[in-house]
C-alpha atoms as a PDB file:
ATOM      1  CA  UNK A   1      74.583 -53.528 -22.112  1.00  0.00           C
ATOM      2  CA  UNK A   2      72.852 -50.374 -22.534  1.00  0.00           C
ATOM      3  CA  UNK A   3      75.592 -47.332 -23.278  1.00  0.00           C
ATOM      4  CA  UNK A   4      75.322 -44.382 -22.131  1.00  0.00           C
ATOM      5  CA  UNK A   5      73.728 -42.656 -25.128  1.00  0.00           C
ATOM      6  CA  UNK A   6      71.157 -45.077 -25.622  1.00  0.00           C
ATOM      7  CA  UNK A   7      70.499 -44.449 -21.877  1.00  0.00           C
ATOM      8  CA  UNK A   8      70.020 -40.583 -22.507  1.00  0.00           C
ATOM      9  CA  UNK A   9      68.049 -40.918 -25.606  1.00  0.00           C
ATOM     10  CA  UNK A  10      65.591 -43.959 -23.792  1.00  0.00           C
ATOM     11  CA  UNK A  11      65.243 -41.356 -20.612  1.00  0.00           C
ATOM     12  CA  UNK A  12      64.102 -38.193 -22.505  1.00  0.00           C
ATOM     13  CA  UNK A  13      61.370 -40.167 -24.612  1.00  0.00           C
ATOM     14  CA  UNK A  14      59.940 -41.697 -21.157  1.00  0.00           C
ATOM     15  CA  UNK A  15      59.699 -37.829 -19.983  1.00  0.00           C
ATOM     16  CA  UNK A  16      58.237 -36.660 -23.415  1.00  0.00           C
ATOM     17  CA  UNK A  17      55.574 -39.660 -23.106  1.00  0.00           C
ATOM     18  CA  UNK A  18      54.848 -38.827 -19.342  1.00  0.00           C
ATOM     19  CA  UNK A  19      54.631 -35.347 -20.532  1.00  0.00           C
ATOM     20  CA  UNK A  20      52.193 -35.501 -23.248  1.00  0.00           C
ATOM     21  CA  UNK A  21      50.247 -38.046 -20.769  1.00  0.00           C
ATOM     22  CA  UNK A  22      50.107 -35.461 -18.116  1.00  0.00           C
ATOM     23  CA  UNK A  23      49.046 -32.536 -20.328  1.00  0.00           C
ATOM     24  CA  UNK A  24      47.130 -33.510 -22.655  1.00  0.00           C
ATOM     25  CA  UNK A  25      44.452 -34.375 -20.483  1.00  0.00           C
ATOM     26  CA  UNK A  26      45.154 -31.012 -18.292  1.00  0.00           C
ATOM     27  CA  UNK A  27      43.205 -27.949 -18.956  1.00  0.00           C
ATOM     28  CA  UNK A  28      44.121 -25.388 -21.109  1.00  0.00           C
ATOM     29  CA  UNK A  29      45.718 -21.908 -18.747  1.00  0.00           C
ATOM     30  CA  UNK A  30      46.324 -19.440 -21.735  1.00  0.00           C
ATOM     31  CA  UNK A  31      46.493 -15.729 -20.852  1.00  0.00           C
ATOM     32  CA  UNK A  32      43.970 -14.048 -18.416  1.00  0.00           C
ATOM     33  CA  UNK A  33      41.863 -12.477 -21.140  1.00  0.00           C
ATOM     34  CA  UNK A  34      41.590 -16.063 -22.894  1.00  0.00           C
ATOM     35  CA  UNK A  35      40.841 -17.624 -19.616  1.00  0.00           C
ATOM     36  CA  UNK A  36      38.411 -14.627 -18.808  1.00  0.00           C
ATOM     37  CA  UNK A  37      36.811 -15.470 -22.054  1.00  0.00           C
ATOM     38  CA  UNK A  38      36.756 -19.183 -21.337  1.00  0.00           C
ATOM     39  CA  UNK A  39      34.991 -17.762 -18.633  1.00  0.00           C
ATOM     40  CA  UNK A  40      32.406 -15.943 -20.079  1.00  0.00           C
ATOM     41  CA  UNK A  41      31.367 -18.821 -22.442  1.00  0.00           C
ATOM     42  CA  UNK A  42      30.131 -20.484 -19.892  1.00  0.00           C
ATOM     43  CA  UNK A  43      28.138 -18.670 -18.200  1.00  0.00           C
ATOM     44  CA  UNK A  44      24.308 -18.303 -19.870  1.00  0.00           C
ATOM     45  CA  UNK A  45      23.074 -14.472 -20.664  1.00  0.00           C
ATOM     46  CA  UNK A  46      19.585 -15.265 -19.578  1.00  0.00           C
ATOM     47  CA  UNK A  47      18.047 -17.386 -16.429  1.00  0.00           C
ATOM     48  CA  UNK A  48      14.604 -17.869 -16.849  1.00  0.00           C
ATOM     49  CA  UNK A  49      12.658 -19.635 -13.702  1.00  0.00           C
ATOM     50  CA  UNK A  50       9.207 -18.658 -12.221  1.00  0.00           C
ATOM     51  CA  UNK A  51      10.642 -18.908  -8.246  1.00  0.00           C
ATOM     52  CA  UNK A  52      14.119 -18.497  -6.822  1.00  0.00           C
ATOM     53  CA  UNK A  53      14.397 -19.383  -2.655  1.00  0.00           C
ATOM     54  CA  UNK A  54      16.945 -18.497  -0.723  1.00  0.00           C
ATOM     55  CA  UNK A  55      17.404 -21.736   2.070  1.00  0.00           C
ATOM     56  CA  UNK A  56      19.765 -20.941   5.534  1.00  0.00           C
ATOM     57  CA  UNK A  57      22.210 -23.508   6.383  1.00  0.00           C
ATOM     58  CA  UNK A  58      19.767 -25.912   8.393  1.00  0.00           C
ATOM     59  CA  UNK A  59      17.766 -25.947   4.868  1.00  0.00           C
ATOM     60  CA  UNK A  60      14.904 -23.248   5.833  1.00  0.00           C
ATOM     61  CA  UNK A  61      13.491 -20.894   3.130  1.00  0.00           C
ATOM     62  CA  UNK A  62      14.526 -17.544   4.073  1.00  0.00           C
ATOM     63  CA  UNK A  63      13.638 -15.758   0.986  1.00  0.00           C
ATOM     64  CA  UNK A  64      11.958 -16.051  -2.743  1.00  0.00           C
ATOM     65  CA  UNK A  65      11.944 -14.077  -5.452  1.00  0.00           C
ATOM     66  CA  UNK A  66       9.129 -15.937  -7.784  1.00  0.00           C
ATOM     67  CA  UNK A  67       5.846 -14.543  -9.284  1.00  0.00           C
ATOM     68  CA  UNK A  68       2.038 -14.707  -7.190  1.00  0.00           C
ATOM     69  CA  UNK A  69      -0.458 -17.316  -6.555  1.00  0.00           C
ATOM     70  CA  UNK A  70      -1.991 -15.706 -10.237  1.00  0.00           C
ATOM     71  CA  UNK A  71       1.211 -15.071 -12.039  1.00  0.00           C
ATOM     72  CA  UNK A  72       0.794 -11.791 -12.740  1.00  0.00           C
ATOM     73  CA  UNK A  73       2.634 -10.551  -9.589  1.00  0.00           C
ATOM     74  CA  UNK A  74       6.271 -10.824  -9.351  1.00  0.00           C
ATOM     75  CA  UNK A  75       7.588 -10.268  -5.975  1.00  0.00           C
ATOM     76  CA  UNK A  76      10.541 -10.641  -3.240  1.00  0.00           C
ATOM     77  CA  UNK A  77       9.763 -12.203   0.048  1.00  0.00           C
ATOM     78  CA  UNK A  78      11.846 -12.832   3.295  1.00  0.00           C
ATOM     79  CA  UNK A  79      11.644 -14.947   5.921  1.00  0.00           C
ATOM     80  CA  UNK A  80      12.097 -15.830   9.424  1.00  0.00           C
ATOM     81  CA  UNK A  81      13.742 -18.731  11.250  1.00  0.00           C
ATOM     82  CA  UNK A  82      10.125 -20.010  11.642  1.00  0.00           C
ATOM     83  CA  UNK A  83       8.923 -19.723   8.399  1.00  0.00           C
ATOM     84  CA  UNK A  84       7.041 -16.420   8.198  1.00  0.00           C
ATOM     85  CA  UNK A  85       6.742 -13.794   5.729  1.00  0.00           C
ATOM     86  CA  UNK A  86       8.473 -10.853   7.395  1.00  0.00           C
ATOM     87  CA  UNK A  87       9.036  -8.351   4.405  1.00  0.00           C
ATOM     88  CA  UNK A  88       6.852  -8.596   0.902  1.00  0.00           C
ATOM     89  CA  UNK A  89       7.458  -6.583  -1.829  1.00  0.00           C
ATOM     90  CA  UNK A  90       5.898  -6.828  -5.000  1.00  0.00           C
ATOM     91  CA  UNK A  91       4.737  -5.051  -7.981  1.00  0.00           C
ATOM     92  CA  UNK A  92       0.983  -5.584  -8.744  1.00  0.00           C
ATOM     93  CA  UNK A  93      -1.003  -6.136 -12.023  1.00  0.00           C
ATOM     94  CA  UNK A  94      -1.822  -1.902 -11.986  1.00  0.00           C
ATOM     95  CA  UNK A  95       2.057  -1.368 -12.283  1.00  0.00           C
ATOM     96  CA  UNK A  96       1.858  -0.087  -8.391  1.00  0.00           C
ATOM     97  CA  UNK A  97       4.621  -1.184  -6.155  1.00  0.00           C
ATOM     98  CA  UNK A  98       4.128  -2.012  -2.501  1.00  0.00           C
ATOM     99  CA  UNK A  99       6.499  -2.978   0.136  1.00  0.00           C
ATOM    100  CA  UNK A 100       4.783  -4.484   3.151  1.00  0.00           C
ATOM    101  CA  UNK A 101       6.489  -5.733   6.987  1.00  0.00           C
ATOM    102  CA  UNK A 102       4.704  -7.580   9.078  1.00  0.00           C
ATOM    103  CA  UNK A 103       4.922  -8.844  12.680  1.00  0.00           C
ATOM    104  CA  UNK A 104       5.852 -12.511  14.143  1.00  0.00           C
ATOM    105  CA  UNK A 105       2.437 -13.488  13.967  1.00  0.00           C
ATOM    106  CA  UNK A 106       1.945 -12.560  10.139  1.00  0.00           C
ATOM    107  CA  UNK A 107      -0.117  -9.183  10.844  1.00  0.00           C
ATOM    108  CA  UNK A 108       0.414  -6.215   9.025  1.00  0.00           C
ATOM    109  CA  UNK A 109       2.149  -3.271  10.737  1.00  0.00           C
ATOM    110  CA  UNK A 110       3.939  -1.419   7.750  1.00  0.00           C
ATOM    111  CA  UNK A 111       2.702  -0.817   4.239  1.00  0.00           C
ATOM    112  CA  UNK A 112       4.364   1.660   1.998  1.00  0.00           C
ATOM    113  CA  UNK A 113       3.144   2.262  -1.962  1.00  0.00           C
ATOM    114  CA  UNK A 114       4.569   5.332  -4.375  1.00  0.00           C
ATOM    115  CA  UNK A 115       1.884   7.728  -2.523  1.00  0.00           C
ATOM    116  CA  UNK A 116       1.436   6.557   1.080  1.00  0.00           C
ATOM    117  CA  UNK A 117       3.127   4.914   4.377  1.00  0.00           C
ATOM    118  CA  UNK A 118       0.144   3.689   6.523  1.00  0.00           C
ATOM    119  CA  UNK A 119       0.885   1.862  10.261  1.00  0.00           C
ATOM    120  CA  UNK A 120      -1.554  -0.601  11.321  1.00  0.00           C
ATOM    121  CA  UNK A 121      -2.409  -2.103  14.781  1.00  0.00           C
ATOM    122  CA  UNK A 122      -2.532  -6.065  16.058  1.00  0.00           C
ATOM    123  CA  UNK A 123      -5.499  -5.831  14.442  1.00  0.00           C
ATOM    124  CA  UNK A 124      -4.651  -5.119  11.222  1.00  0.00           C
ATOM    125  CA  UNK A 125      -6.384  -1.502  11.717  1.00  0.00           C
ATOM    126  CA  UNK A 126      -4.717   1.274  10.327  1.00  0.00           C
ATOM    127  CA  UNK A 127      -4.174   3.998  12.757  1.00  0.00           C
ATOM    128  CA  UNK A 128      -1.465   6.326  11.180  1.00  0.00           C
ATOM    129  CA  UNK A 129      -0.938   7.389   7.251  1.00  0.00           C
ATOM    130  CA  UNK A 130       1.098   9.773   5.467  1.00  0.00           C
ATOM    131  CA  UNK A 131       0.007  10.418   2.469  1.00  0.00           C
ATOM    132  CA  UNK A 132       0.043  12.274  -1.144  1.00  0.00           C
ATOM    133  CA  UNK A 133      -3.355  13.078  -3.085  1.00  0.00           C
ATOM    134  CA  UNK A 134      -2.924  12.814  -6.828  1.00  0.00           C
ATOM    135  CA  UNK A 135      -2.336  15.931  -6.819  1.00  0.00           C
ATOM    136  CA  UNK A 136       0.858  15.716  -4.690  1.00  0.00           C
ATOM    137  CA  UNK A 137      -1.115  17.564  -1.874  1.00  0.00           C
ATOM    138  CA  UNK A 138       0.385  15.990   1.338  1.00  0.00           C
ATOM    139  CA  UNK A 139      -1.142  14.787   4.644  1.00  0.00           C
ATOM    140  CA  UNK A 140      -0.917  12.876   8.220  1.00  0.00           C
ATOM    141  CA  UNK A 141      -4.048  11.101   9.344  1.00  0.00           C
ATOM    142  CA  UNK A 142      -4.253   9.680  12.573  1.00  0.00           C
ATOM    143  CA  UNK A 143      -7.119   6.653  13.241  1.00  0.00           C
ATOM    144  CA  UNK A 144      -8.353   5.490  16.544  1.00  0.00           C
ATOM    145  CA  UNK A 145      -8.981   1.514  16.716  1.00  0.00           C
ATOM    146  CA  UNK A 146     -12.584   1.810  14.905  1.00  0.00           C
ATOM    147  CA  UNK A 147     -10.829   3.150  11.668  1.00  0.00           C
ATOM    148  CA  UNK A 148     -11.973   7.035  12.122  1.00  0.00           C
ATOM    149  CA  UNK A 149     -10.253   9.701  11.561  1.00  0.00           C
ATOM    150  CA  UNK A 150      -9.439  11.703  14.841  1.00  0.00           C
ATOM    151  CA  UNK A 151      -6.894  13.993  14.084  1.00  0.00           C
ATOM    152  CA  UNK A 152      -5.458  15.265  10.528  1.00  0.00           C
ATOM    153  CA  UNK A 153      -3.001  17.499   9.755  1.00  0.00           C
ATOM    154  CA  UNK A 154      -2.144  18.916   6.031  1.00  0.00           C
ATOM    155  CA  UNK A 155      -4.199  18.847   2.859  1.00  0.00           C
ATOM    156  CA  UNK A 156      -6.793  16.640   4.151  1.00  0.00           C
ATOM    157  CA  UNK A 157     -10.621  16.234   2.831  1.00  0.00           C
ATOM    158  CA  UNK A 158     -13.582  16.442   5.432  1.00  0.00           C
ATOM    159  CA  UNK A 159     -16.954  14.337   5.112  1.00  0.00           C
ATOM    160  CA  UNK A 160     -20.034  16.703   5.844  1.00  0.00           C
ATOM    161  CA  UNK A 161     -22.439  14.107   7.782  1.00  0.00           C
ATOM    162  CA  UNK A 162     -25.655  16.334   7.288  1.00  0.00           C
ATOM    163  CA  UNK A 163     -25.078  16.510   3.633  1.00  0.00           C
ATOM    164  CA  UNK A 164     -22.902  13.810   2.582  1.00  0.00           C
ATOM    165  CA  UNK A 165     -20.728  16.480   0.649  1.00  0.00           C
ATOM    166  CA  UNK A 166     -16.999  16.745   1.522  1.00  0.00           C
ATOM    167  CA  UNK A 167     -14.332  19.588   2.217  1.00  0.00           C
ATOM    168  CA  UNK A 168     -10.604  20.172   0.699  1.00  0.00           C
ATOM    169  CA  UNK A 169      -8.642  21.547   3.302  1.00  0.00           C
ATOM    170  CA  UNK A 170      -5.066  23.670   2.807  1.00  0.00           C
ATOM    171  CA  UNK A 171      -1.957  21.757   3.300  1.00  0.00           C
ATOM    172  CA  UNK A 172      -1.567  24.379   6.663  1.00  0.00           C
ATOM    173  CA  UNK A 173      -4.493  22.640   7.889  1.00  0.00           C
ATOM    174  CA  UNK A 174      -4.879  21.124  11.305  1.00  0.00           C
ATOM    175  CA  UNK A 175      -8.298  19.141  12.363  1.00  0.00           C
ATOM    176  CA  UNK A 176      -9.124  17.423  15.482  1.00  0.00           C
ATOM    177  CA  UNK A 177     -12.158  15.014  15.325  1.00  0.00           C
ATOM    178  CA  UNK A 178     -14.227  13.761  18.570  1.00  0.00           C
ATOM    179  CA  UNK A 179     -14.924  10.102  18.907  1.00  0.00           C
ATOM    180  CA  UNK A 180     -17.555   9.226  16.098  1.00  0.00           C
ATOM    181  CA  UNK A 181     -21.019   7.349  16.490  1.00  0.00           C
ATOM    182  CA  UNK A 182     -21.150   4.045  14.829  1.00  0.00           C
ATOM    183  CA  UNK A 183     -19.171   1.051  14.522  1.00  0.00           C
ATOM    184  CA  UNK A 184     -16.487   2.388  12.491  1.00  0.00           C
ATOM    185  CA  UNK A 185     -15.842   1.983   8.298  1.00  0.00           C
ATOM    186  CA  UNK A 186     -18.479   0.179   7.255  1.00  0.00           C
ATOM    187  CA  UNK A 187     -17.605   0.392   3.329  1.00  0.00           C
ATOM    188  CA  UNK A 188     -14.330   0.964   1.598  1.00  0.00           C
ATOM    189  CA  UNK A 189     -15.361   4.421   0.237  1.00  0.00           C
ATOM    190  CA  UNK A 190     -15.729   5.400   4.090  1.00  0.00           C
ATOM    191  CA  UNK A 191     -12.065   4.333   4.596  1.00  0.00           C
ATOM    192  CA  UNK A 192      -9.608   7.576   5.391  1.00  0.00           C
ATOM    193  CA  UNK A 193     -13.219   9.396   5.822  1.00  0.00           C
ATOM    194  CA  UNK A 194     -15.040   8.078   8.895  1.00  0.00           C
ATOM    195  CA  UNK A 195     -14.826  10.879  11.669  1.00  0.00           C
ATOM    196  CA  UNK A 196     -16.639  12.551  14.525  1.00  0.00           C
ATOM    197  CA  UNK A 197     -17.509  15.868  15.160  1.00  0.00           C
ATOM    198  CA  UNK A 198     -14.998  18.637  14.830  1.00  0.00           C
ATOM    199  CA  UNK A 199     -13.715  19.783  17.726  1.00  0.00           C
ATOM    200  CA  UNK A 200     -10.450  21.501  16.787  1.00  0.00           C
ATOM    201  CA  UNK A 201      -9.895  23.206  13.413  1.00  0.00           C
ATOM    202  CA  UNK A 202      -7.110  25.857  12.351  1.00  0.00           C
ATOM    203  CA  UNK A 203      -6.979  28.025   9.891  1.00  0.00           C
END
């Protein structure tokens, strides 16, 4: 028969093995800077990936952040519940950002770079643009659906159509332009210039 001693002694060994059993396996708590630290450790300084997405609960991609089709263009785009680009922004190869928003169908409506905010139609055809020249001289164009110019206000430049030579205007400047003859822009470096006939100017 077991006395009661032997009892005692038997009964605090079974809790020091269940102890040890218990703990030893258990992690470590410490004191909040150690397990701050523990923290730390195990998280990695750098991530280095050439796309990140962004999926919704059903699964759908509703953003990226990941570099272009060339991989010279790293860039942020979000998306809607069916899949299209919405907002783009991305910095291009010249160092230039450009954030870009675009309709349900995919057109573009809003494009904004360091120097301009143009608004384009359903038919991708820009029709308002405020803008800075290089040298910070500011201006509002307005476009009819052809691309030319028919009304611009501010430091603006004029195309002479009898001698090809063009016009600085003040930033006080104020220019109303008739519908022009043609079918519009023909070349990029008629873009912004394309315009009819003056029929408004002040000063």
């Amino acid at each position: 028969m077991i006395d009661r001693y032997t009892k005692a002694v038997l009964t605090v060994i079974a809790v020091a093995l269940v102890w040890l059993c218990l703990f030893s396996q258990a992690p470590k708590w410490g004191t909040p800077a150690e397990a701050a630290g523990q923290a730390k450790s195990d998280v990695p300084d750098v991530i280095r990936a050439q796309r990140f997405e962004l999926v919704d609960a059903q699964g759908r991609v509703r953003g990226a952040l990941g570099m272009g089709r060339f991989g010279d263009t790293p860039g942020i785009r979000l998306y809607d519940a069916k899949g299209q680009a919405r907002v783009v922004l991305n910095v291009h190869p010249s160092g230039d950002p450009s954030l870009t928003l675009l309709d349900d169908k995919g057109h573009l409506r809003v494009g904004l770079g360091c120097h301009h905010l143009t608004l384009y139609d359903e038919e991708g055809q820009w029709r308002a643009q405020l803008s800075l020249s290089h040298n910070d001289r500011a201006h509002l164009t307005l476009f009819d659906k052809r691309g030319q110019r028919r009304a611009a206000l501010g430091a603006t430049t004029l195309k002479s159509a009898a001698t090809g030579g063009v016009e600085k205007r003040p930033e006080s400047s104020l220019v109303l332009f008739g519908p022009a003859v043609g079918q519009g822009c023909e070349t990029p470096e008629d873009w912004g210039l394309a315009q009819g006939e003056i029929v408004f100017s002040a000063p």
